[in-house]
PDB file of N, CA and C in Angstrom:
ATOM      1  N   UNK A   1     -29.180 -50.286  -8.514  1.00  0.00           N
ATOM      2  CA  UNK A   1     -28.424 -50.098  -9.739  1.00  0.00           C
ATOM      3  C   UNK A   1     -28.407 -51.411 -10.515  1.00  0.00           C
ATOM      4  N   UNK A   2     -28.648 -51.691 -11.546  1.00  0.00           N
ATOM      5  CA  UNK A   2     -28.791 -52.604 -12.672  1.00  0.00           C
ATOM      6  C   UNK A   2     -27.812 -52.763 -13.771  1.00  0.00           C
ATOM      7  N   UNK A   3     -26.646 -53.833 -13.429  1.00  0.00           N
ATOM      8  CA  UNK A   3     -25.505 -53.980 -14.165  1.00  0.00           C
ATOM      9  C   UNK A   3     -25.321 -54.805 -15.236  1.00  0.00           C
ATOM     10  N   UNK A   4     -25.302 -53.781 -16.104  1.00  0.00           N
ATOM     11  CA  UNK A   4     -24.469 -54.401 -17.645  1.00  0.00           C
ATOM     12  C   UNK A   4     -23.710 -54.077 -17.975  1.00  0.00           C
ATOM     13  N   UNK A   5     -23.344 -55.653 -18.309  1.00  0.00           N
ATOM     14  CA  UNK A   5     -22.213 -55.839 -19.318  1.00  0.00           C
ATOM     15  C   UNK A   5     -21.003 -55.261 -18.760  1.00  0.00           C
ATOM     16  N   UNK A   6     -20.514 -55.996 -17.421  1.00  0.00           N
ATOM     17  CA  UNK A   6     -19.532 -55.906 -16.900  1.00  0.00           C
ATOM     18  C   UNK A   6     -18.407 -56.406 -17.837  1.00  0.00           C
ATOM     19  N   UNK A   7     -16.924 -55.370 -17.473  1.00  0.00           N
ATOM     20  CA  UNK A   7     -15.820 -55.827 -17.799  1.00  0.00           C
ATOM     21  C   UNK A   7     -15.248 -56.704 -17.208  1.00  0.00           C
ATOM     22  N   UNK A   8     -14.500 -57.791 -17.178  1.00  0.00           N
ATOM     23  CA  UNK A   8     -13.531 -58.483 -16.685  1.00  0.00           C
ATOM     24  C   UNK A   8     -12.254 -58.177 -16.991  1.00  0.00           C
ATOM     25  N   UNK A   9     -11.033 -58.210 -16.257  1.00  0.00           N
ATOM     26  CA  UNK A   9      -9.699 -58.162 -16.767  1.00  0.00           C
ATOM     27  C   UNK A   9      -9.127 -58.775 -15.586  1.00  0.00           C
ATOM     28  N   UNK A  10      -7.948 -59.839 -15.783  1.00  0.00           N
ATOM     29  CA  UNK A  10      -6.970 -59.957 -15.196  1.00  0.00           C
ATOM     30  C   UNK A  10      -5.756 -59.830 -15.545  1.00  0.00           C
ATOM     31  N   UNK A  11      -4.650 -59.787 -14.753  1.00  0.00           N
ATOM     32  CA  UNK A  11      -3.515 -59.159 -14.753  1.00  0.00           C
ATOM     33  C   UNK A  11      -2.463 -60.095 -14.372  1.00  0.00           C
ATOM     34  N   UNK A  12      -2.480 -60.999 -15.062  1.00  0.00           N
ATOM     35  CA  UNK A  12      -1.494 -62.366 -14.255  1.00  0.00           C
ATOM     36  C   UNK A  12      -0.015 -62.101 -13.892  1.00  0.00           C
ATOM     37  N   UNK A  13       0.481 -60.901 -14.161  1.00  0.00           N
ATOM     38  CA  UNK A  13       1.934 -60.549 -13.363  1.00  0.00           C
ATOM     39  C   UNK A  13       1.273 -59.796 -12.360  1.00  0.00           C
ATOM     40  N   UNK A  14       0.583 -58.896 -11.830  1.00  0.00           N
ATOM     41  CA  UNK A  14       0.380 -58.524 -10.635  1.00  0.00           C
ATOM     42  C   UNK A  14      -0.745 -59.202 -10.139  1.00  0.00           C
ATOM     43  N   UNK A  15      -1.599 -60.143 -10.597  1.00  0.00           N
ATOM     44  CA  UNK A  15      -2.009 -61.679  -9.866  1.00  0.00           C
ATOM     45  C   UNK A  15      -3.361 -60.365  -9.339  1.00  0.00           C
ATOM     46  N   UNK A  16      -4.173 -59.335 -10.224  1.00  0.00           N
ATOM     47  CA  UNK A  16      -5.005 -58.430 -10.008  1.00  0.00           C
ATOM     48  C   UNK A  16      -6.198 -59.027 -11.165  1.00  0.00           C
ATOM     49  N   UNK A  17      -7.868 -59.485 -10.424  1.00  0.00           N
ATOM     50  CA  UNK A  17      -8.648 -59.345 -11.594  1.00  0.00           C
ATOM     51  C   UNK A  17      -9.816 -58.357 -11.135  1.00  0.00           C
ATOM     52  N   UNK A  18      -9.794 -57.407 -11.865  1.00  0.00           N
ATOM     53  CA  UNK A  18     -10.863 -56.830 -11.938  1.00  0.00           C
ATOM     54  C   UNK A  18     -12.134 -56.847 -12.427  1.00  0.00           C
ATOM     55  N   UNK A  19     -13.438 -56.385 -11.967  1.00  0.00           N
ATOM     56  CA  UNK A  19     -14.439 -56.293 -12.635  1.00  0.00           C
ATOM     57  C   UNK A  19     -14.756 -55.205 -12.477  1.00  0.00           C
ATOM     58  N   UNK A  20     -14.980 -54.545 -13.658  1.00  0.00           N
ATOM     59  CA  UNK A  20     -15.523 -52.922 -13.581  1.00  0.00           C
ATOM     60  C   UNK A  20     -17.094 -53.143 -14.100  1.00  0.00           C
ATOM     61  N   UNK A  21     -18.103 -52.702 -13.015  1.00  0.00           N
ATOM     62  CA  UNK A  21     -19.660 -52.686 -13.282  1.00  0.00           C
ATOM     63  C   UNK A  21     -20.050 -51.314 -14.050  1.00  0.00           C
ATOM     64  N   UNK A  22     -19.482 -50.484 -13.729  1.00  0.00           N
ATOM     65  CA  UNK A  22     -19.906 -49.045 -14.031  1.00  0.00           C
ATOM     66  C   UNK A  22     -18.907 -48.250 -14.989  1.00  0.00           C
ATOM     67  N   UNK A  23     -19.516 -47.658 -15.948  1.00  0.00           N
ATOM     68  CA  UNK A  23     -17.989 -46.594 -16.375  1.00  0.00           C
ATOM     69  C   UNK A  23     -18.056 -45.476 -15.656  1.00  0.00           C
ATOM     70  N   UNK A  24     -18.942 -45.295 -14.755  1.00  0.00           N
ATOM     71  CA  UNK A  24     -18.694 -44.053 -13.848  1.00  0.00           C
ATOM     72  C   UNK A  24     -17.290 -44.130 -12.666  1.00  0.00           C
ATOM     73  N   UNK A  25     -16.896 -42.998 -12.471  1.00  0.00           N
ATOM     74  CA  UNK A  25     -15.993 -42.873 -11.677  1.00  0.00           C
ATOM     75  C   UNK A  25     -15.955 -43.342  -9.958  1.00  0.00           C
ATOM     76  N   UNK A  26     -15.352 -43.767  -9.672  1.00  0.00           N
ATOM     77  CA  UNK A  26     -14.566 -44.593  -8.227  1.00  0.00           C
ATOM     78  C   UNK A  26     -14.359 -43.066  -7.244  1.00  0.00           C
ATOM     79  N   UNK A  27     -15.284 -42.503  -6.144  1.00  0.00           N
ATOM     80  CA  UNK A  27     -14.803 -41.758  -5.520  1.00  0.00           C
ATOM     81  C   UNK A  27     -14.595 -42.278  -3.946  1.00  0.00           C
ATOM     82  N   UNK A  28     -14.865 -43.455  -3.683  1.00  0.00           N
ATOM     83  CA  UNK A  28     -14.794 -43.964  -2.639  1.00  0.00           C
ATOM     84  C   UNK A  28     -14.592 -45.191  -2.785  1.00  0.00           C
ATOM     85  N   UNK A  29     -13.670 -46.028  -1.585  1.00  0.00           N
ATOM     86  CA  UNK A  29     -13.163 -47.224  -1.853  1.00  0.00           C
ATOM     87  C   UNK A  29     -12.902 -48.133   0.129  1.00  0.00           C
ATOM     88  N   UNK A  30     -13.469 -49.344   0.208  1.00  0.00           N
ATOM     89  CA  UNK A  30     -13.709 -50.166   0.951  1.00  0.00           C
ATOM     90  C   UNK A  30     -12.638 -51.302   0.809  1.00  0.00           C
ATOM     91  N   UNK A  31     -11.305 -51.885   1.737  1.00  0.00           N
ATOM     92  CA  UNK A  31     -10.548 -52.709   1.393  1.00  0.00           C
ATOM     93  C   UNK A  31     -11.374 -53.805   2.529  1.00  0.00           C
ATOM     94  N   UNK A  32     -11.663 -55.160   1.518  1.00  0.00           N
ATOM     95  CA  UNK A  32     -11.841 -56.171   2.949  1.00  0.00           C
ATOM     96  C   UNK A  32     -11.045 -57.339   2.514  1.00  0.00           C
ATOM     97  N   UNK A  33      -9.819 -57.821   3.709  1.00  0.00           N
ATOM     98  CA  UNK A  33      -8.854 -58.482   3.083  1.00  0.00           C
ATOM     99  C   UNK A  33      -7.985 -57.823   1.921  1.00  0.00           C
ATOM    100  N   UNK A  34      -8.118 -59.071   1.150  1.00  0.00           N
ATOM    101  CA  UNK A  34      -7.548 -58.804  -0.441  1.00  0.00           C
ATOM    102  C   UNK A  34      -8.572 -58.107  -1.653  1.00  0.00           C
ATOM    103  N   UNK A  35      -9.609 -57.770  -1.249  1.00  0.00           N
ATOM    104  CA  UNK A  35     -10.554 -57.377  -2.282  1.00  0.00           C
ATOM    105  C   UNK A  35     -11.033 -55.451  -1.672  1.00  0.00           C
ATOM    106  N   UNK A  36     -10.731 -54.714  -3.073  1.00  0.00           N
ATOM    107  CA  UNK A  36     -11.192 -53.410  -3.015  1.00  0.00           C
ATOM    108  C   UNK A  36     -11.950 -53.267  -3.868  1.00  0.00           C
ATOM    109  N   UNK A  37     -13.121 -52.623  -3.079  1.00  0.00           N
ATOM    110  CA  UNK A  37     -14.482 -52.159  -3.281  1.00  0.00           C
ATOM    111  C   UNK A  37     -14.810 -50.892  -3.792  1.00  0.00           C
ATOM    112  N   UNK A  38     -15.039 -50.330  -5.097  1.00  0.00           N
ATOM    113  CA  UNK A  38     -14.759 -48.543  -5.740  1.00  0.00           C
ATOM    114  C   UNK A  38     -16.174 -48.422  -5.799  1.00  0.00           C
ATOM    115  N   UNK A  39     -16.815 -47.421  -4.888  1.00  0.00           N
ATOM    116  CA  UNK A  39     -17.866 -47.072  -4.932  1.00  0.00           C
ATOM    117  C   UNK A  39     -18.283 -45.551  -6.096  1.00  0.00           C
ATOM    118  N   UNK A  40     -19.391 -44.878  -6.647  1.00  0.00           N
ATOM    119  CA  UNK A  40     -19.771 -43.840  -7.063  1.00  0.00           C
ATOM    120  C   UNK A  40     -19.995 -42.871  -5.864  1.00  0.00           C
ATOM    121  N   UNK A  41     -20.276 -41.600  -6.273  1.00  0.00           N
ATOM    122  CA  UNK A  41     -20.597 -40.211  -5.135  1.00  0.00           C
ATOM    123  C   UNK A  41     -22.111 -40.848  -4.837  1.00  0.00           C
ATOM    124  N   UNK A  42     -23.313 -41.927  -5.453  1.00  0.00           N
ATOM    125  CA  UNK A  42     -24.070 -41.929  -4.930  1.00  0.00           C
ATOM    126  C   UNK A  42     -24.186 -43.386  -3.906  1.00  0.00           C
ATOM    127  N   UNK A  43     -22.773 -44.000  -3.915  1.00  0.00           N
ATOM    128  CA  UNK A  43     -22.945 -45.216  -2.714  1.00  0.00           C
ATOM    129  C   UNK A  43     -22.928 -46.661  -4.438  1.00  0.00           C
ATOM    130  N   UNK A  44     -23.385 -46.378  -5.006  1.00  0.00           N
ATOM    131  CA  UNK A  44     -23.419 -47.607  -5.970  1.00  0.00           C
ATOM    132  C   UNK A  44     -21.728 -48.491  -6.319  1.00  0.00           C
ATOM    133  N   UNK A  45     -21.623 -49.600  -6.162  1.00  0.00           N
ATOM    134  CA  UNK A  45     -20.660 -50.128  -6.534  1.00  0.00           C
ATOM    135  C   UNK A  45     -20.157 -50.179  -7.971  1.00  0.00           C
ATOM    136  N   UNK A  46     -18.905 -49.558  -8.310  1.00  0.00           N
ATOM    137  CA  UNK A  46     -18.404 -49.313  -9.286  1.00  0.00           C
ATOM    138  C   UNK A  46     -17.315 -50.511 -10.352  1.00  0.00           C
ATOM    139  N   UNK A  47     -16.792 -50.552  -9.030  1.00  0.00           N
ATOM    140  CA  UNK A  47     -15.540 -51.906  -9.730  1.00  0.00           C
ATOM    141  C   UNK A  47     -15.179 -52.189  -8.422  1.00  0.00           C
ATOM    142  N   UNK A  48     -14.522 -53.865  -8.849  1.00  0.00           N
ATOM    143  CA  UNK A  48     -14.299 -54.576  -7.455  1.00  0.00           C
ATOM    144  C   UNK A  48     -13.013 -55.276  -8.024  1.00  0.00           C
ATOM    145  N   UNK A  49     -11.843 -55.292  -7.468  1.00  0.00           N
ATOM    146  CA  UNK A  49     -10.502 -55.612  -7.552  1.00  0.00           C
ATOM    147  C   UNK A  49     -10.459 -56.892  -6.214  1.00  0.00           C
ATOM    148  N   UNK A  50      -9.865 -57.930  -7.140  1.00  0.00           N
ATOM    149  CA  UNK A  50      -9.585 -58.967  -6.218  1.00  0.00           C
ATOM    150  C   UNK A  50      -7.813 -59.077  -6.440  1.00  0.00           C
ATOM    151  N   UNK A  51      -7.365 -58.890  -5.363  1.00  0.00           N
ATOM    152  CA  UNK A  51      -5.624 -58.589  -5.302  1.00  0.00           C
ATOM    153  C   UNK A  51      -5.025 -60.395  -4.910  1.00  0.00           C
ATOM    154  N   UNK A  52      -3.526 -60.596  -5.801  1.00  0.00           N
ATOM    155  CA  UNK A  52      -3.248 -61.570  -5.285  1.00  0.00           C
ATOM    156  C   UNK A  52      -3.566 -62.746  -5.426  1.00  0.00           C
ATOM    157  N   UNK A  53      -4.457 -63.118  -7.140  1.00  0.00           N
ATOM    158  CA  UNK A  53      -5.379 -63.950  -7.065  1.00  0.00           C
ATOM    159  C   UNK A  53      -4.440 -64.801  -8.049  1.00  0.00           C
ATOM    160  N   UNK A  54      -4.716 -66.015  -8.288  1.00  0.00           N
ATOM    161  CA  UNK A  54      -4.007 -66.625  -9.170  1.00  0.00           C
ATOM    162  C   UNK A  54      -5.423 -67.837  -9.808  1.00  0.00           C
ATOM    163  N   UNK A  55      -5.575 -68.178 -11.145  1.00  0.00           N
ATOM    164  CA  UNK A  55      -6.319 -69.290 -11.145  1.00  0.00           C
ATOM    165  C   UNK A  55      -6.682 -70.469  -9.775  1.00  0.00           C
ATOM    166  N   UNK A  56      -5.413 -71.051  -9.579  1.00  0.00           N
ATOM    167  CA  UNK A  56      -5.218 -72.275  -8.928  1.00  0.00           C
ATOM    168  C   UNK A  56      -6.001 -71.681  -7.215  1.00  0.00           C
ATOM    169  N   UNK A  57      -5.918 -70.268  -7.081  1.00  0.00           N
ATOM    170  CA  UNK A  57      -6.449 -69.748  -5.559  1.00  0.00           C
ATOM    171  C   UNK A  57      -7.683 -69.628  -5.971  1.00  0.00           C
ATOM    172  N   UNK A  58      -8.445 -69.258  -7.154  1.00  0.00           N
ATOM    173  CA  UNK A  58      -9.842 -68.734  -7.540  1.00  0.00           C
ATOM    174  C   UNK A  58     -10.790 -69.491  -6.794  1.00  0.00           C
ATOM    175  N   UNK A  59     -10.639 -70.393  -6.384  1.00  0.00           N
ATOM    176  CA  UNK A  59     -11.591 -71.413  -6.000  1.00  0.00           C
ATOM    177  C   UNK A  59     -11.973 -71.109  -4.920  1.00  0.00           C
ATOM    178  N   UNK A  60     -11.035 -70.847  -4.127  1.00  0.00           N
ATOM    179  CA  UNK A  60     -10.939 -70.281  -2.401  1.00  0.00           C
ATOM    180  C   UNK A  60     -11.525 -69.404  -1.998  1.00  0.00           C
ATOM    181  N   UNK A  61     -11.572 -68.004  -2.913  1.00  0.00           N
ATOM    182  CA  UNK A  61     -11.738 -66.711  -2.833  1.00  0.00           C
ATOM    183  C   UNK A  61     -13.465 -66.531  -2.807  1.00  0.00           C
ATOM    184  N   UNK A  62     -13.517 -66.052  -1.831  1.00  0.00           N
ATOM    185  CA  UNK A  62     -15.286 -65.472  -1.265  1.00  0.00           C
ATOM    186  C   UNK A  62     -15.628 -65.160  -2.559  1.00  0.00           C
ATOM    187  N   UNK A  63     -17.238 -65.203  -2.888  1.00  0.00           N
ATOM    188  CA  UNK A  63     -17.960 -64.340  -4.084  1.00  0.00           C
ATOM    189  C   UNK A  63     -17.988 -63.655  -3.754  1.00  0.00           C
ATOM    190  N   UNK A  64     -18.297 -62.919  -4.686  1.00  0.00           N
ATOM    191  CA  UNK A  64     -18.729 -61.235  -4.721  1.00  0.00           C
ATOM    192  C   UNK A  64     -19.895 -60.921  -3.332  1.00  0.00           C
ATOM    193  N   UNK A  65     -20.594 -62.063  -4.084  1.00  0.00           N
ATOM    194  CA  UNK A  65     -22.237 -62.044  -3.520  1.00  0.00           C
ATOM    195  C   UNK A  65     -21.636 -61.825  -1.932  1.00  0.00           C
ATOM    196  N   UNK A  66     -20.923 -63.009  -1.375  1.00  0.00           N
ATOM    197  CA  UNK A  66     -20.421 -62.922  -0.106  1.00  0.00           C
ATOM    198  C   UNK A  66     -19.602 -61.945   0.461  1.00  0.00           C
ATOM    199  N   UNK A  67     -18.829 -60.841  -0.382  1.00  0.00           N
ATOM    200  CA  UNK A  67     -18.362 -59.642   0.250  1.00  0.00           C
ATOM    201  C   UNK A  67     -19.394 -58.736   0.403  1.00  0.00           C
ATOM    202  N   UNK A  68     -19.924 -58.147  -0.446  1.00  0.00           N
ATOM    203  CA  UNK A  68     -20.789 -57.016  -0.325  1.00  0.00           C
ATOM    204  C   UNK A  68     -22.290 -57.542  -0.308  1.00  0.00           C
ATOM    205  N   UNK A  69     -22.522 -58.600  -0.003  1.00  0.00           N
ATOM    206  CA  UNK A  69     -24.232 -58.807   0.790  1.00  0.00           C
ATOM    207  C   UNK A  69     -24.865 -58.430  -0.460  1.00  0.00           C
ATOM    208  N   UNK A  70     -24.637 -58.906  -1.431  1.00  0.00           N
ATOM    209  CA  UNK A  70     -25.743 -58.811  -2.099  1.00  0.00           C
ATOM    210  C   UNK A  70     -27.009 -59.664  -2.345  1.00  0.00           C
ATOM    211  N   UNK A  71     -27.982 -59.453  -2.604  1.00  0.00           N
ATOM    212  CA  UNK A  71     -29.401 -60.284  -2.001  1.00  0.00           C
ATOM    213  C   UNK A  71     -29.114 -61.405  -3.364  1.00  0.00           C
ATOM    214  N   UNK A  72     -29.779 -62.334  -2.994  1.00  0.00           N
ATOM    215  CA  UNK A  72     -30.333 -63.623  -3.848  1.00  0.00           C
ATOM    216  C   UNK A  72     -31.547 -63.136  -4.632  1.00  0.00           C
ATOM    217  N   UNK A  73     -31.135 -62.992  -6.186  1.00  0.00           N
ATOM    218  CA  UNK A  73     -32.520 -63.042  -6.791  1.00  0.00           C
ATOM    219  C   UNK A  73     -33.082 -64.147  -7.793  1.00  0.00           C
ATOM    220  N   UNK A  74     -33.856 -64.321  -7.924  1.00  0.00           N
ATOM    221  CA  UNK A  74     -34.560 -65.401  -8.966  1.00  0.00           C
ATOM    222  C   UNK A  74     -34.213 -65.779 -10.130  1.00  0.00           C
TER     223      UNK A  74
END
């Protein structure tokens, strides 16, 4: 799957930033730690919620790349 033009949003009273990859719908969902994973009906990653986050923690917090294994490309 080939992502554009992701949304960003954060939520600095519930300390929630999201990135939504897809406007398709979330029918399945993966919690690891503080970060939930909204998959599509065909397995593709949809939006990824990092819970609990504050600027000053951003630094700390695993990449993306490092939750869901995504490959290194060029």
């Amino acid at each position: 799957m080939k992502i554009k033009n992701p949304k960003v949003k954060y939520d600095p009273e519930a300390k929630i930033l999201s990135v939504r990859l897809s406007s398709g719908p979330g029918i399945d969902s993966e919690v690891k730690g503080n970060v939930v994973l909204d998959y599509d009906a065909k397995g593709n990653l949809v939006n990824v919620d990092i819970m609990k986050v504050s600027l000053s923690e951003f630094g700390s917090t695993p990449t993306l790349r490092e939750l869901i294994r995504i490959p290194k490309t060029a």
